[in-house]
C-alpha atoms as a PDB file:
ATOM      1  CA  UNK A   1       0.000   0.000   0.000  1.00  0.00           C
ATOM      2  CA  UNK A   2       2.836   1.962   0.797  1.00  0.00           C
ATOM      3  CA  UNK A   3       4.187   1.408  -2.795  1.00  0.00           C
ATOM      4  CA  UNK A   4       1.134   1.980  -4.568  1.00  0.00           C
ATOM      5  CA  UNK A   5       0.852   5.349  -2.596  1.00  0.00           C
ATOM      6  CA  UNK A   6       4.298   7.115  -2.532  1.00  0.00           C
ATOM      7  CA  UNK A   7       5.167   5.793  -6.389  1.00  0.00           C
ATOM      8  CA  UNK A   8       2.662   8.677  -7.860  1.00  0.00           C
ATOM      9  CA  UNK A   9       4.802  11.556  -9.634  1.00  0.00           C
ATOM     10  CA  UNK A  10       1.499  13.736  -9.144  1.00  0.00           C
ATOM     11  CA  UNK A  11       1.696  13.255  -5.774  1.00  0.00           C
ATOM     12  CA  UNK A  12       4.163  16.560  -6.276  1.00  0.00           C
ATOM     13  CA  UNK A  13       0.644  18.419  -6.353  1.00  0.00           C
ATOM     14  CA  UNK A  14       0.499  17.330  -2.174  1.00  0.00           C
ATOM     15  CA  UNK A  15       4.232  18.658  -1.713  1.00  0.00           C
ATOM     16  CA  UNK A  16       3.264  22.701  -1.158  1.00  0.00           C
ATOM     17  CA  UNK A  17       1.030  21.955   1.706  1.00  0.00           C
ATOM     18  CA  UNK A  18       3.158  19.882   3.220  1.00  0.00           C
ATOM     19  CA  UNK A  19       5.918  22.233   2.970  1.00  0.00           C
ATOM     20  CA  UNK A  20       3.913  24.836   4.883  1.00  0.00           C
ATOM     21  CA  UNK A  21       2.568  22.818   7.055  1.00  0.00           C
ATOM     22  CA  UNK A  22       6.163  22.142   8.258  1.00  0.00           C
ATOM     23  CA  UNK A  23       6.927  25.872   7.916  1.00  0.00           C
ATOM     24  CA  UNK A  24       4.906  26.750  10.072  1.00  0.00           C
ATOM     25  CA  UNK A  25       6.654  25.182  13.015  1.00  0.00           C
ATOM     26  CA  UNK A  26       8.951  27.851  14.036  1.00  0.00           C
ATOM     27  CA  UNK A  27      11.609  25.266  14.848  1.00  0.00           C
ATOM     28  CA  UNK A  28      11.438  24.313  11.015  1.00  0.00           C
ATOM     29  CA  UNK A  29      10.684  28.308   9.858  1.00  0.00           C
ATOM     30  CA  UNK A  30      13.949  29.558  11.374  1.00  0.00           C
ATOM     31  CA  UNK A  31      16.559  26.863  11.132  1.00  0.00           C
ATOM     32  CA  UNK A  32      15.838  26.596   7.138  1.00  0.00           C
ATOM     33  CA  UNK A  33      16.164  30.496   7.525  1.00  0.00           C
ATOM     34  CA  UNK A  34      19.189  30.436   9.427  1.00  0.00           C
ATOM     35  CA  UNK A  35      20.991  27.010   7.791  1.00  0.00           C
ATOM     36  CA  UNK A  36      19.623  26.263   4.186  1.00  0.00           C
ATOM     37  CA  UNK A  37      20.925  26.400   0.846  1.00  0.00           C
ATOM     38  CA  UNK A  38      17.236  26.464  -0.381  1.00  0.00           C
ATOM     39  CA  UNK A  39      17.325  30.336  -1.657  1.00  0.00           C
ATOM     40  CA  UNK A  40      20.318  29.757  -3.500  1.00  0.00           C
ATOM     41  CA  UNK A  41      19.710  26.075  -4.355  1.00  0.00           C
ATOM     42  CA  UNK A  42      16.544  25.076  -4.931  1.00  0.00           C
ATOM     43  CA  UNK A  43      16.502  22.344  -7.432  1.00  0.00           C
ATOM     44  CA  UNK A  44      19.447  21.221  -5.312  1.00  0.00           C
ATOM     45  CA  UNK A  45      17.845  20.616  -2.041  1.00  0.00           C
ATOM     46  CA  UNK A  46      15.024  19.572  -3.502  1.00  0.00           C
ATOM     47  CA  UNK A  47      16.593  16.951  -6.035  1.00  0.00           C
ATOM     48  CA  UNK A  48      18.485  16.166  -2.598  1.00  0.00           C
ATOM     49  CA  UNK A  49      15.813  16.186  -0.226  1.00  0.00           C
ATOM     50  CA  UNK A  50      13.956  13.716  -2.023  1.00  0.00           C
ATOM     51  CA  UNK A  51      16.808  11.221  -3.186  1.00  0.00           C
ATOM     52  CA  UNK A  52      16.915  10.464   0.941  1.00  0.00           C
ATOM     53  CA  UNK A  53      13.337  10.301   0.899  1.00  0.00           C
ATOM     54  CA  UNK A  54      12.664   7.874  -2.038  1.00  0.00           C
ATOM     55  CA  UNK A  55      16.029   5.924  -0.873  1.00  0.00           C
ATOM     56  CA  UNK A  56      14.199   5.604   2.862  1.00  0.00           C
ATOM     57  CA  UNK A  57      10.989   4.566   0.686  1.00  0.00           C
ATOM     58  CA  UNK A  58      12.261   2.447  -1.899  1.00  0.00           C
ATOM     59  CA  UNK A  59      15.953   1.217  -1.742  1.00  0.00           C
ATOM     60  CA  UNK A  60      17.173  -1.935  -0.072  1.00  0.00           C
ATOM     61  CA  UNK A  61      17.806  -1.915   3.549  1.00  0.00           C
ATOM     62  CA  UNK A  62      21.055  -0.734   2.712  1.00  0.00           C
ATOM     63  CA  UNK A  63      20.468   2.315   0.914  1.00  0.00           C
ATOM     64  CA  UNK A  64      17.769   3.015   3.629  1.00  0.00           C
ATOM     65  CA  UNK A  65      19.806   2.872   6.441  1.00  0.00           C
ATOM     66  CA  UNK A  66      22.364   4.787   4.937  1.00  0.00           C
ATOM     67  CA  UNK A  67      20.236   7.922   3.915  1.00  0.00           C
ATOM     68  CA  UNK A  68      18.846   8.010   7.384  1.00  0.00           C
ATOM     69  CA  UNK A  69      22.104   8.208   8.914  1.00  0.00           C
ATOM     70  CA  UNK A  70      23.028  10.680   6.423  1.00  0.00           C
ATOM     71  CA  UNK A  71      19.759  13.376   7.293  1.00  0.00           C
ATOM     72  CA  UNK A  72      20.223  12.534  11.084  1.00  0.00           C
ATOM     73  CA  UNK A  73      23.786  13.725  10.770  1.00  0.00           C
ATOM     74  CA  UNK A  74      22.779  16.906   9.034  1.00  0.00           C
ATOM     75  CA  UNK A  75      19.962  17.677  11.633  1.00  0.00           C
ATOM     76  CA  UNK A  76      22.318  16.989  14.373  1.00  0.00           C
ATOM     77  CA  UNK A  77      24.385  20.155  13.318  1.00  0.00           C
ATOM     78  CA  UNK A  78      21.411  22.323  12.895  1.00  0.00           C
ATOM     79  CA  UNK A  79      20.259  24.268  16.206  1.00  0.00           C
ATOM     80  CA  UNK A  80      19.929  27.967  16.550  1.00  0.00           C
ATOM     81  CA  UNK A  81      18.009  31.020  18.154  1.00  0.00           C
ATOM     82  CA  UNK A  82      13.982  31.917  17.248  1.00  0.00           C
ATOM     83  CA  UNK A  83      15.020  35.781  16.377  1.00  0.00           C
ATOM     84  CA  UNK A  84      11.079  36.690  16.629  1.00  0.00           C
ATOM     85  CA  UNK A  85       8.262  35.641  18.463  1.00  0.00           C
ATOM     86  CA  UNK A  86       6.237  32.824  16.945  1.00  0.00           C
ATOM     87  CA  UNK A  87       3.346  31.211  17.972  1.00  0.00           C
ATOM     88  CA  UNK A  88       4.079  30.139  21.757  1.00  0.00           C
ATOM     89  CA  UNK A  89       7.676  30.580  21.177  1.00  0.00           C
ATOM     90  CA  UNK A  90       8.936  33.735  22.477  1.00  0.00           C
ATOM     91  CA  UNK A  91      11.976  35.485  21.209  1.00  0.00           C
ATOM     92  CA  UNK A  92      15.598  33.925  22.280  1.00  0.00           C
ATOM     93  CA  UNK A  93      13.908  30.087  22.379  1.00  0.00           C
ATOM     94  CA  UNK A  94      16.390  28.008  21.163  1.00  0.00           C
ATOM     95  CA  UNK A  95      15.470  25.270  18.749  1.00  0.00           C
ATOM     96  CA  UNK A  96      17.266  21.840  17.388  1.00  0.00           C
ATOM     97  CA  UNK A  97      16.578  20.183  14.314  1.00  0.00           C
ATOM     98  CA  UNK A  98      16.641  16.903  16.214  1.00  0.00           C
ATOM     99  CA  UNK A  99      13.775  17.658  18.681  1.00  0.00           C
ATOM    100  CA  UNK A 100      11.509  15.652  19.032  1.00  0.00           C
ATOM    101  CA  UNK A 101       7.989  16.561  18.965  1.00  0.00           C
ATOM    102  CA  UNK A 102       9.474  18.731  15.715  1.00  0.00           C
ATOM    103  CA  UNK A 103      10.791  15.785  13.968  1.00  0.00           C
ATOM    104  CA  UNK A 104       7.178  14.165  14.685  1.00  0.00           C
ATOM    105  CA  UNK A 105       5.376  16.726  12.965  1.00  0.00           C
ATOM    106  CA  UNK A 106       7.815  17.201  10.047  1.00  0.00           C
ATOM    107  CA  UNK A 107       7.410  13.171   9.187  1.00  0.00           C
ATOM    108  CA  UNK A 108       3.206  13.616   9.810  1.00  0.00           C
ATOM    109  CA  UNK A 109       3.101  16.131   7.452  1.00  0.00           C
ATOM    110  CA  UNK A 110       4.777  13.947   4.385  1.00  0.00           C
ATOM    111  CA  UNK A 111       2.670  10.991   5.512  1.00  0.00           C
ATOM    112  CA  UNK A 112      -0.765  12.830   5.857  1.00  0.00           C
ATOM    113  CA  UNK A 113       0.096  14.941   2.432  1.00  0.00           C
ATOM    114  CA  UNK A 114       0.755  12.156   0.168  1.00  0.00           C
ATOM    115  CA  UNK A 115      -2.258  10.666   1.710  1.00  0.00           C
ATOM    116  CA  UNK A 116      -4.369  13.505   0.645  1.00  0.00           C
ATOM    117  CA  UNK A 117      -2.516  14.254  -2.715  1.00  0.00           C
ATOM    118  CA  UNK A 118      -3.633  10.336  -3.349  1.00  0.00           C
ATOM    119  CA  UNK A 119      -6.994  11.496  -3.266  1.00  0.00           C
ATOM    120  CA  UNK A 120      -6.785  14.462  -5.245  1.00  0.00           C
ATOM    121  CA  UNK A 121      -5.613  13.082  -7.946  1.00  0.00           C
ATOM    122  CA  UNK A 122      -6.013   9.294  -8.095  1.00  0.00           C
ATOM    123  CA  UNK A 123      -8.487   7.788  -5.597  1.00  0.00           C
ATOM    124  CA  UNK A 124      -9.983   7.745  -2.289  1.00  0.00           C
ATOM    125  CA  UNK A 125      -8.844   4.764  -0.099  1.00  0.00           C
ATOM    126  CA  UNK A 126     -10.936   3.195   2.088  1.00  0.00           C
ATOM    127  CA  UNK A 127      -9.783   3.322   6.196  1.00  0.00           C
ATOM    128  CA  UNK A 128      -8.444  -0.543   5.763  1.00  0.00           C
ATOM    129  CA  UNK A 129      -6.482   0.622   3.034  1.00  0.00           C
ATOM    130  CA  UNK A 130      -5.118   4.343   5.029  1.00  0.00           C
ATOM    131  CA  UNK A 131      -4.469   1.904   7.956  1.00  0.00           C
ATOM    132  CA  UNK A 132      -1.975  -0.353   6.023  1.00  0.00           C
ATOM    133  CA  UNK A 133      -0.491   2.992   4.477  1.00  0.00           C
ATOM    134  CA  UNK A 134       0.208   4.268   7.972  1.00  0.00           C
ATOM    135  CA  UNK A 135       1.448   1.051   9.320  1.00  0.00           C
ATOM    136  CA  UNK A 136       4.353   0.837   7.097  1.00  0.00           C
ATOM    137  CA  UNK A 137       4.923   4.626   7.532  1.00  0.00           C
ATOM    138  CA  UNK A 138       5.935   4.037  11.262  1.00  0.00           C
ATOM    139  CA  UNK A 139       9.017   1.752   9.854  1.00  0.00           C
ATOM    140  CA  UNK A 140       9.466   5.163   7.700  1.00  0.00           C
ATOM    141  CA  UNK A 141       9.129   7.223  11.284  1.00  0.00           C
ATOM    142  CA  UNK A 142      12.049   4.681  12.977  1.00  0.00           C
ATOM    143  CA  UNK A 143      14.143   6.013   9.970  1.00  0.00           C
ATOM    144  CA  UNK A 144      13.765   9.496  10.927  1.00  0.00           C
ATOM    145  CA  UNK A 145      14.585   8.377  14.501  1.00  0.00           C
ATOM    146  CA  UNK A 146      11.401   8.543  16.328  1.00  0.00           C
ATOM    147  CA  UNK A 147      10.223   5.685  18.848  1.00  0.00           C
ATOM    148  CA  UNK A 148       7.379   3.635  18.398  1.00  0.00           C
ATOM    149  CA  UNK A 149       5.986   5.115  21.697  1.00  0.00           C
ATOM    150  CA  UNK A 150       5.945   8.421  20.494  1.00  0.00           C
ATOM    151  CA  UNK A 151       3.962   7.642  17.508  1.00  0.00           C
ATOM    152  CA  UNK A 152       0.198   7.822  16.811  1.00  0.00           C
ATOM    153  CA  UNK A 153      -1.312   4.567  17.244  1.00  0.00           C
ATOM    154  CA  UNK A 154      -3.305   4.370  14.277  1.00  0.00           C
ATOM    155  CA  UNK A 155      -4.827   6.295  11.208  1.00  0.00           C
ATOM    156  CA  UNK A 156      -7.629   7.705  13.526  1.00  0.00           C
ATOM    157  CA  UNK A 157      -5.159   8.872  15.893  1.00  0.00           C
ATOM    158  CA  UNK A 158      -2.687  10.470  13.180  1.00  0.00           C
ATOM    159  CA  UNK A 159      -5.925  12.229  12.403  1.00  0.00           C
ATOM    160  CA  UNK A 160      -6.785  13.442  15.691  1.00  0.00           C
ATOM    161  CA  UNK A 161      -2.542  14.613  16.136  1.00  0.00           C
ATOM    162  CA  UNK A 162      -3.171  16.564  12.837  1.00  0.00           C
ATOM    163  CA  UNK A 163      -6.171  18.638  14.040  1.00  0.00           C
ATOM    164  CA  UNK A 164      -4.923  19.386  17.388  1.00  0.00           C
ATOM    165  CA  UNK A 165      -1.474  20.975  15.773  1.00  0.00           C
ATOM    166  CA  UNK A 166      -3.762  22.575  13.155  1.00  0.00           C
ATOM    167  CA  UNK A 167      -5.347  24.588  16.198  1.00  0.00           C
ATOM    168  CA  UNK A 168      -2.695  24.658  18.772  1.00  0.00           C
ATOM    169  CA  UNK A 169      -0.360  27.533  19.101  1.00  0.00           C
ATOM    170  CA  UNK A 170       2.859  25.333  18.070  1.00  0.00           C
ATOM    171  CA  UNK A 171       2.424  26.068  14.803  1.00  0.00           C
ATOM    172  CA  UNK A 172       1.966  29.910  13.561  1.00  0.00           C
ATOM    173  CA  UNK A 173       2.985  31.465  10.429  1.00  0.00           C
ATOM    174  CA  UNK A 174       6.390  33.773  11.167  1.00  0.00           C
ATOM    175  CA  UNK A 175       7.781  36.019   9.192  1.00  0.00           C
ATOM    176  CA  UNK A 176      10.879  33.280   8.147  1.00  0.00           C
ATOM    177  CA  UNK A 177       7.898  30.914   7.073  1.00  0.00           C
ATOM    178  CA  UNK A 178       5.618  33.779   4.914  1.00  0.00           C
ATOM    179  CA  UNK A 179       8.849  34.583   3.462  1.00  0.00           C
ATOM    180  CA  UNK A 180       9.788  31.108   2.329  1.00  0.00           C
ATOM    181  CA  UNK A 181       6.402  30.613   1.501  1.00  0.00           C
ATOM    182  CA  UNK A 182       6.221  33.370  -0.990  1.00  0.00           C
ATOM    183  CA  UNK A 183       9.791  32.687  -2.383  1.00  0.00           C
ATOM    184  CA  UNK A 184       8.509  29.016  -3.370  1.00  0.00           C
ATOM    185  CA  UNK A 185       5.034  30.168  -5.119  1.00  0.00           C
ATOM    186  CA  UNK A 186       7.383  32.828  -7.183  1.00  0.00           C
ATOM    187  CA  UNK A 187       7.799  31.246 -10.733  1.00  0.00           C
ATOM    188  CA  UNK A 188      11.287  30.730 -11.758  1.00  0.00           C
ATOM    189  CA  UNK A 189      10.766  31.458 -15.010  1.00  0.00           C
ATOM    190  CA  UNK A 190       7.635  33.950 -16.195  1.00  0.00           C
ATOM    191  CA  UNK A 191       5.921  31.799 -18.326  1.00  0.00           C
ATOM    192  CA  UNK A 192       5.561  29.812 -15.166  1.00  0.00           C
ATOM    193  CA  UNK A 193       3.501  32.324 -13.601  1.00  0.00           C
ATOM    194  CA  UNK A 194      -0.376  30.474 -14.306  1.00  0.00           C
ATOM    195  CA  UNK A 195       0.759  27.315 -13.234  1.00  0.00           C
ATOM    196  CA  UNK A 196       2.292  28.598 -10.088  1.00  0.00           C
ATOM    197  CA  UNK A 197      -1.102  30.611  -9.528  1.00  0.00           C
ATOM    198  CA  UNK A 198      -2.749  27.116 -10.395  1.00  0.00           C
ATOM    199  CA  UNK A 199      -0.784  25.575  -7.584  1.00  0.00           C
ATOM    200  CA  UNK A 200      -1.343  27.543  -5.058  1.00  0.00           C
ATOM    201  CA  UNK A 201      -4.633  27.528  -5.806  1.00  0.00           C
ATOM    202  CA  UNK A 202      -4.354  23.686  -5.201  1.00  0.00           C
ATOM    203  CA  UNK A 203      -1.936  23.867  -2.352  1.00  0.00           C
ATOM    204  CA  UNK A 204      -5.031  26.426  -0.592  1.00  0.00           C
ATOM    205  CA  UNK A 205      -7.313  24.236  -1.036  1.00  0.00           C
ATOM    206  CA  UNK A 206      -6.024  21.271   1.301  1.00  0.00           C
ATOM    207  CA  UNK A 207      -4.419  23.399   3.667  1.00  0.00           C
ATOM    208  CA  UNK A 208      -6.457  23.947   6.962  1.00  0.00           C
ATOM    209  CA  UNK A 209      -8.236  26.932   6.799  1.00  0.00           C
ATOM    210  CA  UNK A 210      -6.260  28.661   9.740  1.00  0.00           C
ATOM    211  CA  UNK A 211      -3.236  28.292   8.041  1.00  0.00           C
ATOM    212  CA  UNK A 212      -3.917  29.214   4.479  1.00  0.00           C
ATOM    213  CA  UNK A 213      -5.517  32.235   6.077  1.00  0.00           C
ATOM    214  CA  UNK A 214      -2.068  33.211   8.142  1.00  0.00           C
ATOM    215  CA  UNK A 215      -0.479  32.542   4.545  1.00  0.00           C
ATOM    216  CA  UNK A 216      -2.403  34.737   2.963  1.00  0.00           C
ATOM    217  CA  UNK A 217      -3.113  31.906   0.379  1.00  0.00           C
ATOM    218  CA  UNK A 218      -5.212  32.885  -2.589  1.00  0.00           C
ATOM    219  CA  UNK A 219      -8.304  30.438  -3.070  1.00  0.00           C
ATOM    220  CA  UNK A 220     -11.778  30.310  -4.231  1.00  0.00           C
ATOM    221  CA  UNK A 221     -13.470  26.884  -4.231  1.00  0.00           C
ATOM    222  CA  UNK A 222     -14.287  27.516  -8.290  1.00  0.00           C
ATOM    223  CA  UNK A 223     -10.726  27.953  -9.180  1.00  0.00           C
ATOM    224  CA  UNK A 224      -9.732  24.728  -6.958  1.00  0.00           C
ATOM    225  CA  UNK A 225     -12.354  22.629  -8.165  1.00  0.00           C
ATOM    226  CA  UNK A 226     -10.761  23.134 -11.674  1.00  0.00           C
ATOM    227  CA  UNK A 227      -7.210  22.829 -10.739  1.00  0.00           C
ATOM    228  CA  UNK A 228      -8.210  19.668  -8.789  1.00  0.00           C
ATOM    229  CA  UNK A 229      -9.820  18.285 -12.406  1.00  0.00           C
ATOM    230  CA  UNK A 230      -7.133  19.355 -14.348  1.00  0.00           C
ATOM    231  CA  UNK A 231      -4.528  17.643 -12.346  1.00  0.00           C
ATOM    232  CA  UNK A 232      -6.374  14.302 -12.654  1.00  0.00           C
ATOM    233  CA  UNK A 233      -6.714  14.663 -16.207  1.00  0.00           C
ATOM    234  CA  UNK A 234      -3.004  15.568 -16.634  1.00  0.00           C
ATOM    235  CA  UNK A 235      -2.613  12.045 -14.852  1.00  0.00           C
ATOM    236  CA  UNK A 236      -4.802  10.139 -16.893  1.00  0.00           C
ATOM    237  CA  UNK A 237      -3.396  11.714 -20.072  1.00  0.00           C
ATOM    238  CA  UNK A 238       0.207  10.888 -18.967  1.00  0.00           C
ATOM    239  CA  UNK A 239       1.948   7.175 -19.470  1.00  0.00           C
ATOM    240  CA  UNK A 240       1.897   4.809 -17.468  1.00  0.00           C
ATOM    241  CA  UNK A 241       5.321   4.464 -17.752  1.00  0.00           C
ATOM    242  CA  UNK A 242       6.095   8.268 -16.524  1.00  0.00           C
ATOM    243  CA  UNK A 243       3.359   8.818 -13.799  1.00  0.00           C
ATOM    244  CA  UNK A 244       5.763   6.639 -11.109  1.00  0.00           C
ATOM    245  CA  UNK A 245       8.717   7.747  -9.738  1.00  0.00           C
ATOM    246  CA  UNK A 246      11.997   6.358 -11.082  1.00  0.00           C
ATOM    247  CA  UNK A 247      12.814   4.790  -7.402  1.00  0.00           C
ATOM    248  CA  UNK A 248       9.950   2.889  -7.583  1.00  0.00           C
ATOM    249  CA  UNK A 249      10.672   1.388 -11.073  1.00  0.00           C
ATOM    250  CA  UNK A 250      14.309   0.632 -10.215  1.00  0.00           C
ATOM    251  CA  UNK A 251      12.923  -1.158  -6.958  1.00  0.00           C
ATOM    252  CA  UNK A 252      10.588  -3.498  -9.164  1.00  0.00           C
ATOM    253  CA  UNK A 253      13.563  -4.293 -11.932  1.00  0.00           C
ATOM    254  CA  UNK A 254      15.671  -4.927  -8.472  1.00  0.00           C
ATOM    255  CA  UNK A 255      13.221  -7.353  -7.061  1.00  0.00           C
ATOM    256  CA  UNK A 256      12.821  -9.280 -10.865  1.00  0.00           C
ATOM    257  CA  UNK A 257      16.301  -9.438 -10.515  1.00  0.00           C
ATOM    258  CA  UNK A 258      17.272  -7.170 -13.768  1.00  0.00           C
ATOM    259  CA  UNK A 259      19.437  -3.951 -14.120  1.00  0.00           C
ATOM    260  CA  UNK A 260      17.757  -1.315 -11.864  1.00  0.00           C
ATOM    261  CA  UNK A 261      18.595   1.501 -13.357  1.00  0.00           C
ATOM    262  CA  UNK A 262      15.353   3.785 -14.925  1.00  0.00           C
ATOM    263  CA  UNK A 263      17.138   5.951 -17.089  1.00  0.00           C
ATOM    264  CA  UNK A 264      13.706   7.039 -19.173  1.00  0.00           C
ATOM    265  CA  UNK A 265      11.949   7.829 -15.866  1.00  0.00           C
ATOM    266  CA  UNK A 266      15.027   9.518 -14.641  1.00  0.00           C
ATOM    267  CA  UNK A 267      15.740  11.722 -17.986  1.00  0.00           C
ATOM    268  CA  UNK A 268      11.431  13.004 -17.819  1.00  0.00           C
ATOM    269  CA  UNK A 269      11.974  13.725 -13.956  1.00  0.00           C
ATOM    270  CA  UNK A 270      14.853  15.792 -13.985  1.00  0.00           C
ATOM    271  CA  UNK A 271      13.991  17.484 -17.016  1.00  0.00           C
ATOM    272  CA  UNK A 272      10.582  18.259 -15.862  1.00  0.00           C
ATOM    273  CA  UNK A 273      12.589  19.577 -12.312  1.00  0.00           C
ATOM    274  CA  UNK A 274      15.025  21.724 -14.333  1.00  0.00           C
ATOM    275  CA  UNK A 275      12.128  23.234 -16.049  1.00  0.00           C
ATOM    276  CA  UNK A 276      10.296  24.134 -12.991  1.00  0.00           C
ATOM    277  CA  UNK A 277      13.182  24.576 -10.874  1.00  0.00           C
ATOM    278  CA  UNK A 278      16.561  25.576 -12.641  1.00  0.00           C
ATOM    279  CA  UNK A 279      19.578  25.819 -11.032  1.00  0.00           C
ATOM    280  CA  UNK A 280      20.488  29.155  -9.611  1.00  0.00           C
ATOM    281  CA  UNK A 281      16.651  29.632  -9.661  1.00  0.00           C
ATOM    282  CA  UNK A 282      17.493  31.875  -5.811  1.00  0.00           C
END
């Protein structure tokens, strides 16, 4: 289930709102401020970013392991000062990258977007079939370096933690999070700049009200209803051979026991990353 979830290239559509939703913890809004490449980089983190991510997803125990160790040393360096205050953080709180209940939210937010992308643009699951997602997304939690203990119990419960941070005062949006915010729904390129409206559109619509309020998110439920019918046309209309991810591909061939490597699914998703995000694109 896990598979059949996180394989979908349109599940890219999900990745805005789950960027905010991150954003706006302010232990997430200020050390991206204070230690990311991601204004000067963007393709790069992002190309980065997600090879850990699809590794963690789809590699061999191996690669797995090795990518988590590789973000959990990178977090452990990150740690700074909140310069402003921010939802119940006042100024001078110090933050690290490796706390906890931060890390918990970060890893909800990827497994409760793609969830929601799924439906926007493929299906619905049923709550059998959300369960199964989540209960391989807990080995996907251990890689991030949270405890069973720690973790939701279930589906119903992941919901519940969701609304309660949606309300709560942990998250709000500061000014390092509006500012990233706007930075990512600037087109790189000016031809870009419908489909980047389009988007946001999109990314308002499944955002909790609260928050694409504090955003400042433009939405109307006419324009979303047509970006949401729009996207699942562009799915329908595209291959099946280019609507997965190339990690997911090579992770098939590996299991048949043939060469892994998905160099047609790798040549349409970088291209289709350089044209939306090119490099020096800060």
């Amino acid at each position: 289930m896990a598979w059949e979830i996180d394989r979908e290239i349109i599940l890219l559509a999900g990745g805005g709102r789950a960027t905010l939703l991150q954003l706006a913890h302010p232990f997430v809004a200020y050390a991206i401020e204070q230690h990311s490449v991601t204004k000067s980089d963007l393709a790069g983190r992002f190309q980065r970013t997600f090879a850990n991510i699809h590794a963690m997803a789809f590699g061999d125990l191996e690669s797995a392991i090795r990518s988590a160790r590789r973000v959990w040393s990178i977090h452990s360096r990150v740690h700074g000062e909140i310069t402003d205050d921010a939802g119940r953080f006042p100024k001078g709180s110090r933050y690290e990258a490796l706390d906890a209940d931060a890390i918990i939210w970060v890893w909800s937010t990827l497994v409760d977007s793609a969830v929601v992308a799924f439906e926007l643009a493929v299906r619905t699951p049923d709550r059998h079939e959300k369960e199964r997602y989540y209960d391989k997304s807990r080995l996907f939690a251990f890689l991030f370096g949270i405890r069973s203990e720690d973790l939701p119990a279930d589906w119903s419960e992941l919901e519940r933690y969701n609304r309660e941070m949606w309300a709560s005062d942990t998250l709000a949006v500061s000014r390092p999070a509006a500012e990233m915010a706007r930075f990512l729904l600037t087109p790189r390129r000016p031809w870009l700049r419908a489909l980047i409206d389009e988007y946001e559109v999109l990314t308002a619509g499944i955002m909790p009200r609260r928050l694409r309020e504090e955003y400042g998110l433009a939405y109307s439920p006419h324009r979303f209803r047509r970006a949401t019918n729009r996207l699942r046309m562009i799915r329908r209309m595209t291959p099946r051979r280019l609507r997965y991810i190339p990690s997911y591909t090579e992770a098939q061939r590996r299991l048949q026991g043939m060469d892994a490597r998905d160099r047609v699914g790798e040549f349409f998703y970088q291209g289709m990353m350089k044209l939306l995000l090119p490099p020096g694109s800060g």
